[in-house]
Protein backbone atom coordinates (compact mmCIF):
# COMPACT_ATOMS: atom_id res chain seq x y z
CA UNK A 1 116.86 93.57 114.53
CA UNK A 2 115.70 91.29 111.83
CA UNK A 3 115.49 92.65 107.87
CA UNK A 4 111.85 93.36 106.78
CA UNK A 5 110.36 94.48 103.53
CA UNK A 6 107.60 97.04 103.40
CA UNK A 7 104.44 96.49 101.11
CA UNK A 8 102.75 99.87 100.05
CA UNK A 9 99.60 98.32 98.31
CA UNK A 10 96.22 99.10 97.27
CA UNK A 11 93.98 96.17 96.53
CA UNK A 12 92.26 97.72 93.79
CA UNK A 13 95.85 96.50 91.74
CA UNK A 14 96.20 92.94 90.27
CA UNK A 15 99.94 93.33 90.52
CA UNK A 16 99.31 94.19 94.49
CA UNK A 17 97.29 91.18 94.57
CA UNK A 18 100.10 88.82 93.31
CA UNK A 19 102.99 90.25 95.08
CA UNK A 20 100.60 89.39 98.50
CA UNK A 21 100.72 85.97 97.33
CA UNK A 22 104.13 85.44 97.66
CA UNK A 23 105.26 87.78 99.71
CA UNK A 24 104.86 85.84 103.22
CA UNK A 25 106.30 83.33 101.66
CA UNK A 26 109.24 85.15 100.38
CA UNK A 27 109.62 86.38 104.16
CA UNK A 28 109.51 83.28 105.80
CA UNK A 29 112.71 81.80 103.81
CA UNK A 30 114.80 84.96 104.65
CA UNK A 31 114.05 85.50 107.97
CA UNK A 32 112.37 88.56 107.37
CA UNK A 33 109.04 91.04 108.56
CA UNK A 34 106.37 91.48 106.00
CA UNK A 35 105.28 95.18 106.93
CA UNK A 36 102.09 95.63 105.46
CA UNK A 37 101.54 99.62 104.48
CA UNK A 38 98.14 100.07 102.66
CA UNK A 39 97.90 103.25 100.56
CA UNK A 40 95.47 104.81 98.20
CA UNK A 41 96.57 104.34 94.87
CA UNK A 42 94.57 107.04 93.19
CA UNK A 43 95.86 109.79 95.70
CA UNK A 44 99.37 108.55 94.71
CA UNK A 45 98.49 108.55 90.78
CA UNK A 46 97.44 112.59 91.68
CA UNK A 47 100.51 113.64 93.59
CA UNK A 48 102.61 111.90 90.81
CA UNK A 49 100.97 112.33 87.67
CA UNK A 50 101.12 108.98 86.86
CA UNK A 51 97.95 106.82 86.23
CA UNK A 52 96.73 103.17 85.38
CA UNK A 53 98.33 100.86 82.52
CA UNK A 54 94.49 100.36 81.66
CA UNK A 55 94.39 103.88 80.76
CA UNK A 56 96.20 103.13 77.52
CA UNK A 57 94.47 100.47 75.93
CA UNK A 58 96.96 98.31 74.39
CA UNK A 59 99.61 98.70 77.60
CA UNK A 60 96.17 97.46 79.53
CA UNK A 61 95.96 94.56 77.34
CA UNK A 62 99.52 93.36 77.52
CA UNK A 63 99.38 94.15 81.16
CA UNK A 64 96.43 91.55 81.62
CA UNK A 65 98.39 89.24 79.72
CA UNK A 66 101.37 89.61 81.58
CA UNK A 67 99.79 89.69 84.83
CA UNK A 68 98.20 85.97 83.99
CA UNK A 69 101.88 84.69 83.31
CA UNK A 70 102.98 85.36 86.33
CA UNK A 71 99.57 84.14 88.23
CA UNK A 72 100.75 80.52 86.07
CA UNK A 73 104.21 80.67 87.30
CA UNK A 74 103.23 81.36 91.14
CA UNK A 75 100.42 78.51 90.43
CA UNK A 76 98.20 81.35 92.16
CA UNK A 77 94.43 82.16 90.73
CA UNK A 78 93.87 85.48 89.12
CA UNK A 79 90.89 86.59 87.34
CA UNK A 80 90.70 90.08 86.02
CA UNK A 81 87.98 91.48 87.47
CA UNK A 82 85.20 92.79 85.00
CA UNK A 83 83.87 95.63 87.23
CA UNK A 84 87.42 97.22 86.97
CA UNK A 85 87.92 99.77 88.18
CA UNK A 86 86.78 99.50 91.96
CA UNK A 87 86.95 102.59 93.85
CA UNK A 88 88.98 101.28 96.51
CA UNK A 89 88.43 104.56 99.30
CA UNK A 90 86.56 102.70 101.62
CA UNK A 91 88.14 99.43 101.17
CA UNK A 92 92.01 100.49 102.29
CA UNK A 93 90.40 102.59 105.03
CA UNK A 94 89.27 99.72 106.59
CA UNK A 95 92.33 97.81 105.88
CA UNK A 96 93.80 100.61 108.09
CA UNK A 97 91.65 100.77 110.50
CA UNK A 98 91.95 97.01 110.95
CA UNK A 99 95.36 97.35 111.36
CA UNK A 100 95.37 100.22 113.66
CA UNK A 101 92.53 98.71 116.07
CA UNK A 102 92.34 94.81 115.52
CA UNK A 103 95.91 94.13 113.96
CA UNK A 104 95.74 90.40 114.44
CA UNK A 105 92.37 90.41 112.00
CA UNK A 106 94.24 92.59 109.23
CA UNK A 107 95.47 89.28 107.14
CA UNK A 108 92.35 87.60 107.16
CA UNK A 109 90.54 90.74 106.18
CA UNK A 110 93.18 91.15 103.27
CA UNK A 111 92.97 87.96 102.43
CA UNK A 112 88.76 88.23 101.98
CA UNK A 113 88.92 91.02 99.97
CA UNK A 114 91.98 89.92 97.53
CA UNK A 115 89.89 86.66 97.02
CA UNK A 116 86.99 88.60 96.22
CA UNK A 117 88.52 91.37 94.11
CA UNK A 118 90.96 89.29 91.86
CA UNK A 119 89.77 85.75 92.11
CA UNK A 120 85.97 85.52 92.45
CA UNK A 121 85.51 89.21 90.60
CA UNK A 122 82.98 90.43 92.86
CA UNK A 123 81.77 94.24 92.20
CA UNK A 124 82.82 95.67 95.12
CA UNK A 125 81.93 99.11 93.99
CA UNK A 126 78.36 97.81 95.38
CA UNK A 127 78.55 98.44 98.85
CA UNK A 128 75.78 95.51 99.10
CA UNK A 129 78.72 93.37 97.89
CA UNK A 130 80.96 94.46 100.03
CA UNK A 131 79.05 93.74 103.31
CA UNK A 132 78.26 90.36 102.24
CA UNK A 133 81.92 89.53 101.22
CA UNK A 134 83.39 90.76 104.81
CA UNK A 135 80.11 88.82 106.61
CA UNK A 136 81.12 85.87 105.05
CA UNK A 137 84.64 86.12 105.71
CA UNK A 138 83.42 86.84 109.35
CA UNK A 139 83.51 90.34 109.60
CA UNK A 140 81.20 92.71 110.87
CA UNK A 141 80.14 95.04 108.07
CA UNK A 142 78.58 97.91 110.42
CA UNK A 143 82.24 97.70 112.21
CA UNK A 144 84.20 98.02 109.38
CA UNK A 145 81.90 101.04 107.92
CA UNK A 146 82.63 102.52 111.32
CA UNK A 147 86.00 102.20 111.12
CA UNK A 148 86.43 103.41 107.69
CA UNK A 149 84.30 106.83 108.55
CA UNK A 150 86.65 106.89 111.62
CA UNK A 151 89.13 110.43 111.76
CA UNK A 152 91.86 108.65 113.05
CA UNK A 153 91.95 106.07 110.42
CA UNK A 154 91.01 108.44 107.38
CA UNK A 155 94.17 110.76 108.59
CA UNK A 156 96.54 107.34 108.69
CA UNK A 157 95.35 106.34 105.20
CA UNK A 158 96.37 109.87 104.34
CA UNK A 159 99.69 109.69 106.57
CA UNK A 160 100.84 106.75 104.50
CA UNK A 161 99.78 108.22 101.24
CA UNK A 162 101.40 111.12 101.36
CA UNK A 163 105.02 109.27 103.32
CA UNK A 164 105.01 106.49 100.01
CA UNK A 165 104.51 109.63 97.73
CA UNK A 166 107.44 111.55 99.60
CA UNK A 167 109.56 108.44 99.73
CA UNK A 168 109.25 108.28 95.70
CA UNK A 169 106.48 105.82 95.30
CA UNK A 170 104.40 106.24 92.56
CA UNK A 171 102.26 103.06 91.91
CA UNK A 172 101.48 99.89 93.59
CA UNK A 173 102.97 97.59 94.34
CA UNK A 174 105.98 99.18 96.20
CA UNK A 175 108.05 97.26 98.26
CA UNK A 176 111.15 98.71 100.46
CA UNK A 177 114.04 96.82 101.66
CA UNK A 178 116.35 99.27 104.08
CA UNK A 179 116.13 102.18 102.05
CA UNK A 180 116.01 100.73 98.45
CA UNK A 181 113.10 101.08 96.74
CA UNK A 182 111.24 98.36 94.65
CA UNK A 183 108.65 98.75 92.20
CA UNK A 184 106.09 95.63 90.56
CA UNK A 185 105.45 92.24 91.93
CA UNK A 186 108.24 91.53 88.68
CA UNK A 187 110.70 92.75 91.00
CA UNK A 188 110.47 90.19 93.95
CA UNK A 189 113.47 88.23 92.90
CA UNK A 190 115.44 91.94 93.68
CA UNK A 191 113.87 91.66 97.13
CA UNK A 192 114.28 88.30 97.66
CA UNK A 193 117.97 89.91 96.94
CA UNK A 194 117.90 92.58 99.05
CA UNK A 195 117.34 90.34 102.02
CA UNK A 196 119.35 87.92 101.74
CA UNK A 197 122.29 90.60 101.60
CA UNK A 198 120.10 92.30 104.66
CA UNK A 199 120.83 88.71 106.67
CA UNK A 200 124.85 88.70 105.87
């Protein structure tokens, strides 16, 4: 069986956002699965006591900073979004029910609402926005709603939530390689790493 790395994410974090963009990319060379495994960030800030770098203000400024260095290394757009903070509930229950019921759509749906969170800087606290991002990305909005009121999926998002918290996760991005833990899209070279010793 082939290595794989596992990406706890929420998309309501820039740092998520970058680590997608390189991710499948980082994959592909070593031979490896990206597992996607959406969480909700602010249940795992409550289990853990930990909380945003934005609520400090100067480790929120240097994080923007920081965050737009590695968006010009990666050659990647990133524009911090100025309706920050999105509540992200709905959002990553549809990512989960996507993957649970249409798993083939889940990238593409990703993909729309990265681009609109972190590189057009849509409000999608608006549910208005919302629907009209995931239309125009070819989604049905009235589905997705569906989905994201669905049982099934709300006790999955919870599932994975509470397995990242138990597994020592506490903030996104969090990626796992066999059973070492990785922290920040800063830490992909470590996974990159980790998999290549994973193909030996």
């Amino acid at each position: 069986m082939g290595a794989s790395v596992e990406f706890f994410f929420d998309v309501g974090s820039p740092a998520s956002y970058l680590a997608w963009t390189q991710l499948p990319g980082l994959c592909a060379q070593a031979g490896a699965t990206l597992v996607l495994r959406p969480m909700l960030l602010g249940g795992v800030f409550q289990a853990t006591g930990n909380a945003s770098p934005a609520a400090v203000p100067a480790k929120g400024a240097y994080m923007q900073r920081d965050l737009q260095r590695f968006a010009q290394r990666y050659g990647v757009p990133l524009l911090h979004n100025p309706h920050f903070p999105i509540n992200t509930l709905v959002l990553m229950r549809a990512i989960t029910g996507m993957q649970l019921r249409e798993p083939q759509r889940a990238e593409a749906f990703l993909a729309a609402v990265f681009g609109a969170m972190w590189v057009e800087g849509r409000n999608l606290n608006d549910p208005a926005v919302v629907g009209a991002t995931l239309a125009a990305a070819g989604f049905d909005p009235a589905q997705l709603m569906a989905l994201a009121n669905d049982a099934e999926v709300k006790a999955a998002l919870r599932a994975t939530t509470d397995e990242a918290v138990a597994r020592g996760v506490f903030g996104a991005p969090t990626m796992f390689v066999g059973g070492e833990m990785y922290f920040g899209q800063d830490r992909l070279e470590w996974v990159r790493e980790a998999l290549l010793h994973t193909a030996r």
